[in-house]
C-alpha atoms as a PDB file:
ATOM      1  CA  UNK A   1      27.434  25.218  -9.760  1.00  0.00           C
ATOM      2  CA  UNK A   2      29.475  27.344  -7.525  1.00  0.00           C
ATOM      3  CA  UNK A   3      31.778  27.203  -5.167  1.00  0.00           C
ATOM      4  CA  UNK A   4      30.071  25.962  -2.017  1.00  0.00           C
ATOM      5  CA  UNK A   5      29.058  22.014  -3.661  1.00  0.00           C
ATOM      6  CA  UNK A   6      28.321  21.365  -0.146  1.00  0.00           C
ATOM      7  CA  UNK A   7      25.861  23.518   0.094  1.00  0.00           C
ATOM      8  CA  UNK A   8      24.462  23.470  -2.973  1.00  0.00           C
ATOM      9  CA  UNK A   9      24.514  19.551  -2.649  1.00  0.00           C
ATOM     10  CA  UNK A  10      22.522  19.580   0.547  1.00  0.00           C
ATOM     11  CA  UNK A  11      20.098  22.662  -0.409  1.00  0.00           C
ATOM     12  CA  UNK A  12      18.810  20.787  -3.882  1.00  0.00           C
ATOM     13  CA  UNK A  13      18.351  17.315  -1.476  1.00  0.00           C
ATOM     14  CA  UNK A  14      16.185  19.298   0.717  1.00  0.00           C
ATOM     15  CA  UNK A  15      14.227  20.685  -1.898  1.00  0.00           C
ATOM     16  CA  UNK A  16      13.557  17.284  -3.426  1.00  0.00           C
ATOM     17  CA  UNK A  17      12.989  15.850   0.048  1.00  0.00           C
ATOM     18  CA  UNK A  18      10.339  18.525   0.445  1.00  0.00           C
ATOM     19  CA  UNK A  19       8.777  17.759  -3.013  1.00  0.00           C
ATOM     20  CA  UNK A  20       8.437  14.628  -2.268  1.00  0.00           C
ATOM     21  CA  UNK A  21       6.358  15.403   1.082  1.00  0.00           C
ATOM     22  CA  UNK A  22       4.393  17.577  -0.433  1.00  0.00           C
ATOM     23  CA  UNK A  23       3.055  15.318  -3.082  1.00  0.00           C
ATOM     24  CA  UNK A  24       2.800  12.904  -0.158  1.00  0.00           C
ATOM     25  CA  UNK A  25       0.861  15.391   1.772  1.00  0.00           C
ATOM     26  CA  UNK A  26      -1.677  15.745  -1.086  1.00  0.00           C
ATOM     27  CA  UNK A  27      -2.473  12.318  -2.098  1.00  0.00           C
ATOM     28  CA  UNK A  28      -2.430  11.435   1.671  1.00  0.00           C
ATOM     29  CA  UNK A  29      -6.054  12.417   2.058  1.00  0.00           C
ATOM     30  CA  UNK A  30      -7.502  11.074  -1.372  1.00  0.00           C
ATOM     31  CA  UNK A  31      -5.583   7.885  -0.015  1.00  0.00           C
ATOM     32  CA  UNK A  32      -7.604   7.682   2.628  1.00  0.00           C
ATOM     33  CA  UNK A  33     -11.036   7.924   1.737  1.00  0.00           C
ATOM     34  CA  UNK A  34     -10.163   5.627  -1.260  1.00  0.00           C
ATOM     35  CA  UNK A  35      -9.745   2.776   1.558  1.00  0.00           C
ATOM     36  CA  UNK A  36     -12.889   3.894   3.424  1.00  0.00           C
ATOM     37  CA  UNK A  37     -14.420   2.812   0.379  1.00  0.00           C
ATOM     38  CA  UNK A  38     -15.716  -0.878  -0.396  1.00  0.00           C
ATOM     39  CA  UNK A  39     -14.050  -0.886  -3.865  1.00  0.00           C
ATOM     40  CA  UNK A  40     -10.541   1.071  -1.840  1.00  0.00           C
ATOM     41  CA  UNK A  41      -8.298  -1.990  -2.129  1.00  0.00           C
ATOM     42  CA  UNK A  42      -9.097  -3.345  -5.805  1.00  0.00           C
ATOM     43  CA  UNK A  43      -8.480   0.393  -6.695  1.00  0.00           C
ATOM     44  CA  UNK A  44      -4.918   0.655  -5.056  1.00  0.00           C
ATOM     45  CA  UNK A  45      -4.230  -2.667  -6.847  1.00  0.00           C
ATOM     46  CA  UNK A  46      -5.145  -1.034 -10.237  1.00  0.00           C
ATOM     47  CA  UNK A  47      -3.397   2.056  -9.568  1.00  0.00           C
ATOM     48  CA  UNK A  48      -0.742   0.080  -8.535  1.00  0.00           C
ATOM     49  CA  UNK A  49       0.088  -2.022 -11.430  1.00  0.00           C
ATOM     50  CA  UNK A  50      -0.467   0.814 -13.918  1.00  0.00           C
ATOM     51  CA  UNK A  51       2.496   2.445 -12.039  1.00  0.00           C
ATOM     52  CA  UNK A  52       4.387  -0.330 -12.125  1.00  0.00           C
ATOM     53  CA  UNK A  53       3.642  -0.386 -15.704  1.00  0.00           C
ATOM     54  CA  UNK A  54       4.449   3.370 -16.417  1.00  0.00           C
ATOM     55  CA  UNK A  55       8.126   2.957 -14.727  1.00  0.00           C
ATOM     56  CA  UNK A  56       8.836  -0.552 -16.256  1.00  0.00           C
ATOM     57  CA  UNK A  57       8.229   1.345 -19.602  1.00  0.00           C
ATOM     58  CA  UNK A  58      10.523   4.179 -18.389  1.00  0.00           C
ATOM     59  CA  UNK A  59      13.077   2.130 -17.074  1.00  0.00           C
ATOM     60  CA  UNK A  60      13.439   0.292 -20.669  1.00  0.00           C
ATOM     61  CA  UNK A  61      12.826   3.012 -22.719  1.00  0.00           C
ATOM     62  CA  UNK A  62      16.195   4.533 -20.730  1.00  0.00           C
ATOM     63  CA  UNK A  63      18.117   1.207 -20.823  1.00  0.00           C
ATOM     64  CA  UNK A  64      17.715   0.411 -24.790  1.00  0.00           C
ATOM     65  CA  UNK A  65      18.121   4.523 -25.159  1.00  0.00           C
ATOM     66  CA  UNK A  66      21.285   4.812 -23.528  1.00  0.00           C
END
């Protein structure tokens, strides 16, 4: 790491922090006309549950793993 874990601490959080916004920032606008749609909220509640599938299946792939 270095010698500075302060720094190097608080420099990796901000560059996850901005990672985050900027996938945020990009799904921000198909969000939105996805809801201006008639079909917008059965479509977040598919997309939603297949998420929630995905990281279910991640998080017990991890626990029986580890």
């Amino acid at each position: 790491m270095g010698d500075d874990l302060v720094g190097t601490l608080l420099f990796f959080n901000i560059g996850v922090e901005l990672g985050q916004l900027s996938i945020v920032a990009m799904c921000l606008p198909l969000t939105i006309w996805m809801f201006k749609r008639q079909w917008g909220l059965k479509a977040s509640s598919v997309l939603s549950g297949a998420l929630i599938a995905v990281g279910l299946g991640w998080f017990i792939e991890r626990v029986l793993s580890g």
